[in-house]
PDB file of N, CA and C in Angstrom:
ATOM      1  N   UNK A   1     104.874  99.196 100.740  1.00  0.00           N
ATOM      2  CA  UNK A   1     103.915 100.218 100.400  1.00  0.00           C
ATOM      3  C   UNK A   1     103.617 100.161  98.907  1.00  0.00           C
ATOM      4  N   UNK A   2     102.455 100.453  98.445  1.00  0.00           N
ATOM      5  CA  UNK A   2     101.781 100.144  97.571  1.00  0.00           C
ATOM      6  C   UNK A   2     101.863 101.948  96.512  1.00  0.00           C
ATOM      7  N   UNK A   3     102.523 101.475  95.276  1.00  0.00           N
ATOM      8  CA  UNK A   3     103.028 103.073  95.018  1.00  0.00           C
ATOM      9  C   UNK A   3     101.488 104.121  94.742  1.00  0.00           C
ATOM     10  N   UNK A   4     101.490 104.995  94.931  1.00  0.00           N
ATOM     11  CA  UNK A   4     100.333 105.473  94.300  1.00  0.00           C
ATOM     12  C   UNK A   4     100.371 105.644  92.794  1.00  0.00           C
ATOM     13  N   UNK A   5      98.885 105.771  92.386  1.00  0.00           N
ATOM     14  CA  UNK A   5      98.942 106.195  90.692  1.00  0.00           C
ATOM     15  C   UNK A   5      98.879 107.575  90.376  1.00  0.00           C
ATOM     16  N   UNK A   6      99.720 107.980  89.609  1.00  0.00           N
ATOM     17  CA  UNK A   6      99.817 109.698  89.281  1.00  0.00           C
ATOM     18  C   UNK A   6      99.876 109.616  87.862  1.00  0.00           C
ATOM     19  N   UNK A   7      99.354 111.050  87.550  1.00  0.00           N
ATOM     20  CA  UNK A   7      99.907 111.320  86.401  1.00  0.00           C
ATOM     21  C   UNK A   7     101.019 112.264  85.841  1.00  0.00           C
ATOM     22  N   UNK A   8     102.044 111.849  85.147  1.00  0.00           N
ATOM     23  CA  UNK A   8     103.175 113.038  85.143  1.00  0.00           C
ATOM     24  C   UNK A   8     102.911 114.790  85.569  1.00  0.00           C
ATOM     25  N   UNK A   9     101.768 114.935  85.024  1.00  0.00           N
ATOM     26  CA  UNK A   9     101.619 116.192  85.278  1.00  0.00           C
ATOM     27  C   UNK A   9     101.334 116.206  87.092  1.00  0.00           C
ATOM     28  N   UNK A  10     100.405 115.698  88.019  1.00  0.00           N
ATOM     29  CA  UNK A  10     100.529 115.889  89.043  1.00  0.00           C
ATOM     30  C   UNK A  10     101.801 115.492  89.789  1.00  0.00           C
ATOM     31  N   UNK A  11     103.035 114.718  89.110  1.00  0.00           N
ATOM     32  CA  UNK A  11     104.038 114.809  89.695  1.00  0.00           C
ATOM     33  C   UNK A  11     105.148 115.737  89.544  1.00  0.00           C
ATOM     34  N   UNK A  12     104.937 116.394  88.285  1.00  0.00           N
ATOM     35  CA  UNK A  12     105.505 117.823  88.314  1.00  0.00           C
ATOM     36  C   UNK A  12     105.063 119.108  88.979  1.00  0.00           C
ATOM     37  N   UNK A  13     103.909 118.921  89.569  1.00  0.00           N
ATOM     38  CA  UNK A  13     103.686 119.910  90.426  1.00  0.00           C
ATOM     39  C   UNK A  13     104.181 119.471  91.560  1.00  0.00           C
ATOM     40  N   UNK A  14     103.807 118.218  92.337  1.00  0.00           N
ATOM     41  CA  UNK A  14     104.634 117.798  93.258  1.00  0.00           C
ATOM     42  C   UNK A  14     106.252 118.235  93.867  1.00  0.00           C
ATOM     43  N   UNK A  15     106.416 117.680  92.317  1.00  0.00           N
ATOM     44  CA  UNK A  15     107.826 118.474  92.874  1.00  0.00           C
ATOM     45  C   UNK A  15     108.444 119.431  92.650  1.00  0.00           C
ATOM     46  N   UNK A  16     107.487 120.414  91.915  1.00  0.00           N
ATOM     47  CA  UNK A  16     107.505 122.136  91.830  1.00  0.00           C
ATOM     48  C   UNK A  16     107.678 122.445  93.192  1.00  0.00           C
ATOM     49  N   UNK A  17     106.484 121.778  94.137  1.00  0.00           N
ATOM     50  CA  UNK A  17     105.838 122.628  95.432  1.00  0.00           C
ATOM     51  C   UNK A  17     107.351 121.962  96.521  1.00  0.00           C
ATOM     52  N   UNK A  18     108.304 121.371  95.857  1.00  0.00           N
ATOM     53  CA  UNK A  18     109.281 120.683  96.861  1.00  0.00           C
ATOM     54  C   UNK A  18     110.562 121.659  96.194  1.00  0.00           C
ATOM     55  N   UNK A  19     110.390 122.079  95.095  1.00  0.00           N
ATOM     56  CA  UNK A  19     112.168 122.945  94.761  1.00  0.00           C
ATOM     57  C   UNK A  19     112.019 122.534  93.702  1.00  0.00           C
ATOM     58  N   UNK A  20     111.965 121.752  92.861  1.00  0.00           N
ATOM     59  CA  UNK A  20     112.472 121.507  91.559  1.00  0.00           C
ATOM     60  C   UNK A  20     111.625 122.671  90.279  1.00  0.00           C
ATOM     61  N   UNK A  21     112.547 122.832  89.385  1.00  0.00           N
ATOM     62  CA  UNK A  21     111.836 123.741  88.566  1.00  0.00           C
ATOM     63  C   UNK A  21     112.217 122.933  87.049  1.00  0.00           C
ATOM     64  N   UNK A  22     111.304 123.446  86.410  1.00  0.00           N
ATOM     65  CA  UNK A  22     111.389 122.740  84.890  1.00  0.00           C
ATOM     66  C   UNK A  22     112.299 123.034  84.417  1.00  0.00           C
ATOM     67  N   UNK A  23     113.571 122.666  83.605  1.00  0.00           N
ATOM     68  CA  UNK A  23     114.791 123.169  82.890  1.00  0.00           C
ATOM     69  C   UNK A  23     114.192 123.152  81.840  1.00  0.00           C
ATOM     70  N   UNK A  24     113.693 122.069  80.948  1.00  0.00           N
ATOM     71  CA  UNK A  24     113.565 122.107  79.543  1.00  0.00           C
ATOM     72  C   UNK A  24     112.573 120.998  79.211  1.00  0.00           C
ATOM     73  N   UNK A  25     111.925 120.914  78.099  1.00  0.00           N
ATOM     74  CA  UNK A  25     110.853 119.668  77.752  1.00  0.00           C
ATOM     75  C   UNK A  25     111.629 119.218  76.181  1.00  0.00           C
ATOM     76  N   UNK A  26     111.440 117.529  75.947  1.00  0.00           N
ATOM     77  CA  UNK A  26     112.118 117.254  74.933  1.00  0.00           C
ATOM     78  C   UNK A  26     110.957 116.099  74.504  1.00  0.00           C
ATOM     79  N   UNK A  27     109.829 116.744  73.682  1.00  0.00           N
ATOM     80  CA  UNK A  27     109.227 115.671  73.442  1.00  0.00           C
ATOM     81  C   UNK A  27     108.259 115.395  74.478  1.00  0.00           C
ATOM     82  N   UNK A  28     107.855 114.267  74.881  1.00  0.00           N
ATOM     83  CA  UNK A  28     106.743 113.913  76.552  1.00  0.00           C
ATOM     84  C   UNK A  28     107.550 113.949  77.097  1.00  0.00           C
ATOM     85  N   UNK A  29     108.720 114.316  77.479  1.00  0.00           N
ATOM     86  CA  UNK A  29     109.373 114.317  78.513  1.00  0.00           C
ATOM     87  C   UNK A  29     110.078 115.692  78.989  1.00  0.00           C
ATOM     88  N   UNK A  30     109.724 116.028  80.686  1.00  0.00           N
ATOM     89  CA  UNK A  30     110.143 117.248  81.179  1.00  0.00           C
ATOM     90  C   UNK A  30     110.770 116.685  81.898  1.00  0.00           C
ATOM     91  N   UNK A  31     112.249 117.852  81.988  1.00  0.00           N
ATOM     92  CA  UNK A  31     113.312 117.441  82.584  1.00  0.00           C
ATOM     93  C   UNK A  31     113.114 118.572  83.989  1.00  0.00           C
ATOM     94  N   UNK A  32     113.115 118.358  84.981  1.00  0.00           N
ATOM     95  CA  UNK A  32     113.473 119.499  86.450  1.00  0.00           C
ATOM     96  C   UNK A  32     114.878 118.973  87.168  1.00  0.00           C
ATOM     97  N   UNK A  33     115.096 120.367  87.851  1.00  0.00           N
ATOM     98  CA  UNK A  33     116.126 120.388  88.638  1.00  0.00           C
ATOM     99  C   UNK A  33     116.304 121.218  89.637  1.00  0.00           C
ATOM    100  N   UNK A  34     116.705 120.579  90.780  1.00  0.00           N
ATOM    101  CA  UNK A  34     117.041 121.270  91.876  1.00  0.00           C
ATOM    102  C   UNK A  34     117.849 121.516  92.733  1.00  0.00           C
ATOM    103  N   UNK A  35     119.057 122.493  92.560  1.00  0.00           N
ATOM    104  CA  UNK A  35     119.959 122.603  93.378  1.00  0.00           C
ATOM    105  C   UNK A  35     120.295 122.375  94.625  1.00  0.00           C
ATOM    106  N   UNK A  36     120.971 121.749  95.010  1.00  0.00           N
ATOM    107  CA  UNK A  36     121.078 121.762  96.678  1.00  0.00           C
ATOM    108  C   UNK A  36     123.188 122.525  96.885  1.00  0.00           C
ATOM    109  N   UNK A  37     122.744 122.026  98.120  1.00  0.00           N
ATOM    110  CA  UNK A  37     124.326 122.250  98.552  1.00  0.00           C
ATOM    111  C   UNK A  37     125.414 122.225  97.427  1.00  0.00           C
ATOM    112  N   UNK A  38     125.994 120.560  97.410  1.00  0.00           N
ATOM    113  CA  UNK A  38     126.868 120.415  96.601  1.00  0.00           C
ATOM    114  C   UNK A  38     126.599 119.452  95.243  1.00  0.00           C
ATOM    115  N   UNK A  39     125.796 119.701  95.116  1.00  0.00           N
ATOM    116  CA  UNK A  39     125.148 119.220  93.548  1.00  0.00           C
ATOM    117  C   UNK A  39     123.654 119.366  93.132  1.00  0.00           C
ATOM    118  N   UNK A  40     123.199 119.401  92.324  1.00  0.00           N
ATOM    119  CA  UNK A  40     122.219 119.784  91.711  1.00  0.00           C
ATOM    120  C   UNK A  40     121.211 118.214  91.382  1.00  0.00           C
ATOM    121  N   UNK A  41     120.015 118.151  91.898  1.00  0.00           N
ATOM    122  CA  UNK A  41     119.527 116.833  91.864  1.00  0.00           C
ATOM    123  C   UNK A  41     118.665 116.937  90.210  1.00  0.00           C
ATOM    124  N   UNK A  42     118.483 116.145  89.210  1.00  0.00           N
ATOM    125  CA  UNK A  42     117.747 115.981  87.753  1.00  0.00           C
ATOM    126  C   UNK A  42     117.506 115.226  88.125  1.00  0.00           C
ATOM    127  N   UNK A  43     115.738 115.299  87.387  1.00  0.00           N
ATOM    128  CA  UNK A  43     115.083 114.172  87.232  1.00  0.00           C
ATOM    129  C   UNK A  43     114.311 114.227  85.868  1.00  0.00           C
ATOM    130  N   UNK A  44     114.066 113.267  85.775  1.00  0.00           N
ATOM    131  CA  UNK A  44     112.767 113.210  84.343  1.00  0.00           C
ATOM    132  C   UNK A  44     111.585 112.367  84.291  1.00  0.00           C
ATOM    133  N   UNK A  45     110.806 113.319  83.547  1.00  0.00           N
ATOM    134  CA  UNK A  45     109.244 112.760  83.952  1.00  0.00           C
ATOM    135  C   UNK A  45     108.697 112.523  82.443  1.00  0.00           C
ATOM    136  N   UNK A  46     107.953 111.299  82.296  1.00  0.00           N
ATOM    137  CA  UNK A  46     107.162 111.546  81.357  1.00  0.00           C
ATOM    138  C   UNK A  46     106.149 111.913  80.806  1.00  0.00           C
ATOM    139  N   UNK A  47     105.625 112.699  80.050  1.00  0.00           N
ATOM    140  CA  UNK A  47     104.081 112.992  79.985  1.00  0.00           C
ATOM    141  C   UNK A  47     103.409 112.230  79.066  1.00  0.00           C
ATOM    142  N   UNK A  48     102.226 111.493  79.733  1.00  0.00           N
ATOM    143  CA  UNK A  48     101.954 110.751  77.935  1.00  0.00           C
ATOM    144  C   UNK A  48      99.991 111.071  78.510  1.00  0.00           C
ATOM    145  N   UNK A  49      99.554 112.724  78.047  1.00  0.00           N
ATOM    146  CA  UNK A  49      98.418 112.494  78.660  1.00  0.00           C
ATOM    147  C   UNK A  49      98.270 112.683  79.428  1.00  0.00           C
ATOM    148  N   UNK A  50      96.967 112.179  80.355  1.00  0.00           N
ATOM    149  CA  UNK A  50      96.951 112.050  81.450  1.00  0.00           C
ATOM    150  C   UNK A  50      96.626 110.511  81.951  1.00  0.00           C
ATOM    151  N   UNK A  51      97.790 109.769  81.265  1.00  0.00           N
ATOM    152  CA  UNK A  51      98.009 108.287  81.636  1.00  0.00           C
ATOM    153  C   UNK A  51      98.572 107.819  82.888  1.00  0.00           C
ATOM    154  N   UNK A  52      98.551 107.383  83.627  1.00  0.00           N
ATOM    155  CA  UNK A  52      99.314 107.002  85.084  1.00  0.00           C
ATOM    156  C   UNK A  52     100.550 106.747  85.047  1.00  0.00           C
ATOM    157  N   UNK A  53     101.708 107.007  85.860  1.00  0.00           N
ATOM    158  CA  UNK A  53     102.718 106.457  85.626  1.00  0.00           C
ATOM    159  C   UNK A  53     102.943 105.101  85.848  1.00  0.00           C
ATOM    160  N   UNK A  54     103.881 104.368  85.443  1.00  0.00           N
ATOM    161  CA  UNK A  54     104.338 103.168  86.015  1.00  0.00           C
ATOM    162  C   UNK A  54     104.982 102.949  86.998  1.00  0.00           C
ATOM    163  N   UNK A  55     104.735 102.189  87.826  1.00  0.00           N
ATOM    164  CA  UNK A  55     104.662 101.310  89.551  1.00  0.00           C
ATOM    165  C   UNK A  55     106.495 102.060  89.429  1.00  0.00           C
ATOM    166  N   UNK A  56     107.479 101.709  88.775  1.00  0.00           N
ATOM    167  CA  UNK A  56     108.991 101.310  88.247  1.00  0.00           C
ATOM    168  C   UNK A  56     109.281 102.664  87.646  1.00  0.00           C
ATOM    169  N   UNK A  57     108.681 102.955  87.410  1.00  0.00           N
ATOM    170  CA  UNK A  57     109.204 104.628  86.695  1.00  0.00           C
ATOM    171  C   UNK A  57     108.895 105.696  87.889  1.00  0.00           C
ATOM    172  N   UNK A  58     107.364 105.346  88.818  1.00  0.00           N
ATOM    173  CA  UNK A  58     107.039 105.954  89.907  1.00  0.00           C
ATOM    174  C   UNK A  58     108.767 106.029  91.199  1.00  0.00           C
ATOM    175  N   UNK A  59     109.011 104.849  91.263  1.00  0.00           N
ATOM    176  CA  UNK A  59     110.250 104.513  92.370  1.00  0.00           C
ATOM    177  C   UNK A  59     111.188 104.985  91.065  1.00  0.00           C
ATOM    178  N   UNK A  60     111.654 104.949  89.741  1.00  0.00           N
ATOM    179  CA  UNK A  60     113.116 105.805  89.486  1.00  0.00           C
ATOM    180  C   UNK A  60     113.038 107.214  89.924  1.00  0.00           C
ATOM    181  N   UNK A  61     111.702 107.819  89.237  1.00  0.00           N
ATOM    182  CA  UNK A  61     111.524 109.471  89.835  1.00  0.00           C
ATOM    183  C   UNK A  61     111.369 109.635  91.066  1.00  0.00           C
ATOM    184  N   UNK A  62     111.539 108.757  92.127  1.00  0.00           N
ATOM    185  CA  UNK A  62     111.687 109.305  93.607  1.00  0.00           C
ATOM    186  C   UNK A  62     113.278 109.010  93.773  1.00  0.00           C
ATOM    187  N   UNK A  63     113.552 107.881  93.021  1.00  0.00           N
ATOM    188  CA  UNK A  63     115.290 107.746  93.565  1.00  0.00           C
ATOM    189  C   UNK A  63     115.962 108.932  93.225  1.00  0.00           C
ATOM    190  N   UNK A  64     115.599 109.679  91.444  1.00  0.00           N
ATOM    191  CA  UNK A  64     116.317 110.724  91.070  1.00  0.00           C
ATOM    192  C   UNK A  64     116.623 111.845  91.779  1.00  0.00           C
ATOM    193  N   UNK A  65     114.815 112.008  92.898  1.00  0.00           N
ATOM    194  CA  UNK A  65     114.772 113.463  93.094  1.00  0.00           C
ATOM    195  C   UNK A  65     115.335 113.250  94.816  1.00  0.00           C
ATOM    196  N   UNK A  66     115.907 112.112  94.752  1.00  0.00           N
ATOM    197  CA  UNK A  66     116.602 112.142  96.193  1.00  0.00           C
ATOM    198  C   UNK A  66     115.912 111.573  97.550  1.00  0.00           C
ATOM    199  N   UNK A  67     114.764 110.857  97.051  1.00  0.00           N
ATOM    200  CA  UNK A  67     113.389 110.648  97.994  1.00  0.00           C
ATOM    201  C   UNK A  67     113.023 109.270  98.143  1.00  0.00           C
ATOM    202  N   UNK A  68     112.642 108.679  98.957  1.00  0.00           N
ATOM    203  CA  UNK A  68     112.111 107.640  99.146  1.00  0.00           C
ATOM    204  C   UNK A  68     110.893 107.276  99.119  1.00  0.00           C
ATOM    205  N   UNK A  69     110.355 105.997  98.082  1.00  0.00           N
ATOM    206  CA  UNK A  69     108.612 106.457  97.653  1.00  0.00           C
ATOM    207  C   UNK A  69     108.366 106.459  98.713  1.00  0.00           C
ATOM    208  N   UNK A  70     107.704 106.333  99.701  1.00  0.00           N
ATOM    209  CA  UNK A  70     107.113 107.090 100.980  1.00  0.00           C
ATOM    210  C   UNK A  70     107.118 108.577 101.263  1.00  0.00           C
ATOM    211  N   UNK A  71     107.864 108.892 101.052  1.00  0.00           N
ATOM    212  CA  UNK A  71     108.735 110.828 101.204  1.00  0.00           C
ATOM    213  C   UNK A  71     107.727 110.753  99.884  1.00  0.00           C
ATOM    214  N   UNK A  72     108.104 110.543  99.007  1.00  0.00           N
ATOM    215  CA  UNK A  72     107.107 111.050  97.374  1.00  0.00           C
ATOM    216  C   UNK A  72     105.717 110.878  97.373  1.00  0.00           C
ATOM    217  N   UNK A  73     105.494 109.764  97.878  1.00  0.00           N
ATOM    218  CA  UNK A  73     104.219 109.555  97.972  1.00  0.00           C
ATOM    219  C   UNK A  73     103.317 110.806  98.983  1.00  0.00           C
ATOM    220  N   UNK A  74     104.154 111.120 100.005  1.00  0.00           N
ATOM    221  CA  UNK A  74     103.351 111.869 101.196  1.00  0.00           C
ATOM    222  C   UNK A  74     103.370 113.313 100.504  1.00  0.00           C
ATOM    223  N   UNK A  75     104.770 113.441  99.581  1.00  0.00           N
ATOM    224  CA  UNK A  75     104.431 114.820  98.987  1.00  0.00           C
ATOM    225  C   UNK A  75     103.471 114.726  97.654  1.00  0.00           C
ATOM    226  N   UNK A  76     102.472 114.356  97.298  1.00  0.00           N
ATOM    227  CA  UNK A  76     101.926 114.078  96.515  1.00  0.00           C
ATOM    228  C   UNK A  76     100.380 113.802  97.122  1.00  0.00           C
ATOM    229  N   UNK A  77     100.509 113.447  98.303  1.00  0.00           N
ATOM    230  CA  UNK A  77      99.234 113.772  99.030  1.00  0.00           C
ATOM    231  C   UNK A  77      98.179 115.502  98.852  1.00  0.00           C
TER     232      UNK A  77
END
């Protein structure tokens, strides 16, 4: 599957609308997190703009938030 192109900001809503909430911003980069059961899933996103993410940064922020790009991709639909 062919990743889609986003921009940080539509992937922080993404995964607003899935549980994650913003902890803190450091620079272009917002950090979210979302509790589950027995640990708490972090991820980090970059903002540069509204530049696309990269293909490789697209698949780390789905590994972080526990998802498989397919699962990310469909929530991002």
């Amino acid at each position: 599957m062919k990743t889609p192109l986003k921009s940080g900001k539509e992937i922080i809503k993404a995964l607003g609308k899935n549980g994650f909430v913003v902890v803190r911003q450091k620079g272009s980069h917002v950090h979210m997190a979302k509790p589950t059961g027995e640990k708490t899933l972090h991820v980090t996103i970059p903002i540069h703009g509204n530049k696309d993410i990269n293909p490789f940064v697209f698949k780390s922020i789905a590994r972080q938030a526990g998802l498989t790009v397919e699962e990310f991709a469909k929530i991002l639909e």
